[in-house]
Protein backbone atom coordinates (compact mmCIF):
# COMPACT_ATOMS: atom_id res chain seq x y z
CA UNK A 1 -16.63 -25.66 -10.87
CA UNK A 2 -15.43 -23.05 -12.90
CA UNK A 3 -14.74 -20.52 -9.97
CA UNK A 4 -12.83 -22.90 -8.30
CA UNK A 5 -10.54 -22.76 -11.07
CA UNK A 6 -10.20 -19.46 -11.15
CA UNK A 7 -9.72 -18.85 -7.15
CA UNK A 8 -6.66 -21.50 -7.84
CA UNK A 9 -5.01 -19.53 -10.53
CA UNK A 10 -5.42 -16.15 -8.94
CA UNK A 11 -3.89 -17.99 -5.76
CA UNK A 12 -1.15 -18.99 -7.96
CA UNK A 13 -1.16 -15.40 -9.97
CA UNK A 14 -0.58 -14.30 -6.31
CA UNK A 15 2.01 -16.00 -4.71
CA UNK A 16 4.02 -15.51 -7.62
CA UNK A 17 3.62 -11.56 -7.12
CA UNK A 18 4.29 -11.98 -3.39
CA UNK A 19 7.23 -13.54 -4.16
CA UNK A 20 8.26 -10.80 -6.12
CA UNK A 21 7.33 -8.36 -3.57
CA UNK A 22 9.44 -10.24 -1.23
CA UNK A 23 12.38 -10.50 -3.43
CA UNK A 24 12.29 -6.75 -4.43
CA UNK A 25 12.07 -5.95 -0.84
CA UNK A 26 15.46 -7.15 -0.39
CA UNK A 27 16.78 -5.97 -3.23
CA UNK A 28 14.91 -2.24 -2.59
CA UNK A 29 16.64 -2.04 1.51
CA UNK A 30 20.18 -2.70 -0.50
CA UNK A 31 19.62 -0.43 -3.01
CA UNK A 32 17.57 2.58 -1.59
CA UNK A 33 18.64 4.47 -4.41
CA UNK A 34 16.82 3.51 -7.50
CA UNK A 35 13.33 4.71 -7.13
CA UNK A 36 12.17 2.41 -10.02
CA UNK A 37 12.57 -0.49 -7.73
CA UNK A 38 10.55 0.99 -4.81
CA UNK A 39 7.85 1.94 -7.40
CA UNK A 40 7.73 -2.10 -8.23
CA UNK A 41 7.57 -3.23 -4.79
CA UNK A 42 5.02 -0.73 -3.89
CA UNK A 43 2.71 -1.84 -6.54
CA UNK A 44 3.58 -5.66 -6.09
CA UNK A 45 2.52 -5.36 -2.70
CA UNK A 46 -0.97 -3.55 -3.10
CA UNK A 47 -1.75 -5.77 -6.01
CA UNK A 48 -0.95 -8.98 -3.46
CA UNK A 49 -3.30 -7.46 -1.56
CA UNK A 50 -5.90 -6.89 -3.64
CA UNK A 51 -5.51 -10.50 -5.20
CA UNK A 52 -5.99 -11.86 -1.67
CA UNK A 53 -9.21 -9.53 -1.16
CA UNK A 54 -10.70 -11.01 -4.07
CA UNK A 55 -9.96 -14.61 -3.12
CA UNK A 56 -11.48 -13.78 0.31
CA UNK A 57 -14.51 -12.54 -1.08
CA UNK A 58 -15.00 -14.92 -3.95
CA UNK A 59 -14.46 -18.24 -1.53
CA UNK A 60 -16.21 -16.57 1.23
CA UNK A 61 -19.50 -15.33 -1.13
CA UNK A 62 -19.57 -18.77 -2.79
CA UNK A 63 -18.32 -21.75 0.63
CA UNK A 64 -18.98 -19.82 3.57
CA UNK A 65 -18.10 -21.27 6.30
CA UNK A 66 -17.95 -19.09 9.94
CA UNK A 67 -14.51 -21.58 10.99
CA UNK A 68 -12.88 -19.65 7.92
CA UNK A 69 -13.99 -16.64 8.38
CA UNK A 70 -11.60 -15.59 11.19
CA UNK A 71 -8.43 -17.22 9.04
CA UNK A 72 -9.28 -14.95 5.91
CA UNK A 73 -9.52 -11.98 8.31
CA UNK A 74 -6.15 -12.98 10.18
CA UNK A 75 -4.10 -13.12 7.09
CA UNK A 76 -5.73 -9.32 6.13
CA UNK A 77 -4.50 -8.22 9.63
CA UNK A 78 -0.61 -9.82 9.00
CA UNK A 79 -0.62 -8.05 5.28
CA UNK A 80 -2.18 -4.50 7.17
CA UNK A 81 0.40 -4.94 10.27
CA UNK A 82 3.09 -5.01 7.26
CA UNK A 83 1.78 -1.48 5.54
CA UNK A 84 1.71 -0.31 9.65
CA UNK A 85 5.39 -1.46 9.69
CA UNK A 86 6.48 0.40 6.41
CA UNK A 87 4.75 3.16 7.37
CA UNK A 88 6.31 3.49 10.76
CA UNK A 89 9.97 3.25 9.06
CA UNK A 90 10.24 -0.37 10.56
CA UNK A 91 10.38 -2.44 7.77
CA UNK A 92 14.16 -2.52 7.32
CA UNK A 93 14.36 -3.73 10.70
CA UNK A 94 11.18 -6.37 10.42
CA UNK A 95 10.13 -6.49 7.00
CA UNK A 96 12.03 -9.39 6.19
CA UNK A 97 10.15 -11.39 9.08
CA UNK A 98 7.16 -10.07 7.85
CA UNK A 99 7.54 -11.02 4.40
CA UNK A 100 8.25 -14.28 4.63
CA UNK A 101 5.14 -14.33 7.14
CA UNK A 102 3.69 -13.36 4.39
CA UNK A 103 4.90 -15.91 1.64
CA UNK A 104 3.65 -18.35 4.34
CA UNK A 105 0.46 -16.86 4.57
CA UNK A 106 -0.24 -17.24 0.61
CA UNK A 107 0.80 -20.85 1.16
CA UNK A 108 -1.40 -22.21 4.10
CA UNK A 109 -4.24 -19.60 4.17
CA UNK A 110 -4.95 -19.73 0.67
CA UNK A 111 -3.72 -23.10 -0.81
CA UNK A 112 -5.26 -25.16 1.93
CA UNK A 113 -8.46 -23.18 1.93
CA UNK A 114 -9.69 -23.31 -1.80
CA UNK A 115 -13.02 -24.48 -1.78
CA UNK A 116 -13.44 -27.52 -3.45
């Protein structure tokens, strides 16, 4: 019982830093200029990512279930496809998609899939 809790409020701890990530994105392709910013959104990001790693393995290790599995390992792929993107110099152009794909992502791939 007590891991369920805390899967639940690191989901919460991060969708409220992908939402930040998302925000400063926009904010960041405005306002190339001030490196602080970038510095933000570029550790908001990996930490999203690491929070979702950690969820992944901690529901995974403790209700696995092979029909989850390949969910887990699809919302990995969207978050890697959007370090592919920013590393190809396409994220002005798509990164907006892709971080609301994102936001989406923490909502139905994580919310719905807490074990309970």
């Amino acid at each position: 019982m007590p891991y369920i809790k805390i899967i639940a409020i690191l989901a919460s701890i991060g969708f409220v830093v992908a939402l930040m990530t998302f925000i400063g994105g926009f904010r960041m392709v405005r306002r190339a200029e001030h490196m602080s910013e970038s510095i933000m959104h570029r550790v908001n990001g990996y930490t999203t990512i690491t929070i979702y790693v950690v969820i992944a393995l901690i529901s995974i290790g403790f209700y696995f279930d092979m029909r989850i599995l390949p969910i887990w390992i699809f919302g990995f792929v969207l978050h890697y496809f959007k370090l592919v993107l920013v590393k190809k110099k396409l994220a002005v152009r798509y990164g907006g998609y892709m971080g609301a794909l994102l936001l989406i992502t923490w909502f139905v791939l994580i919310y719905t899939h807490l074990p309970t």
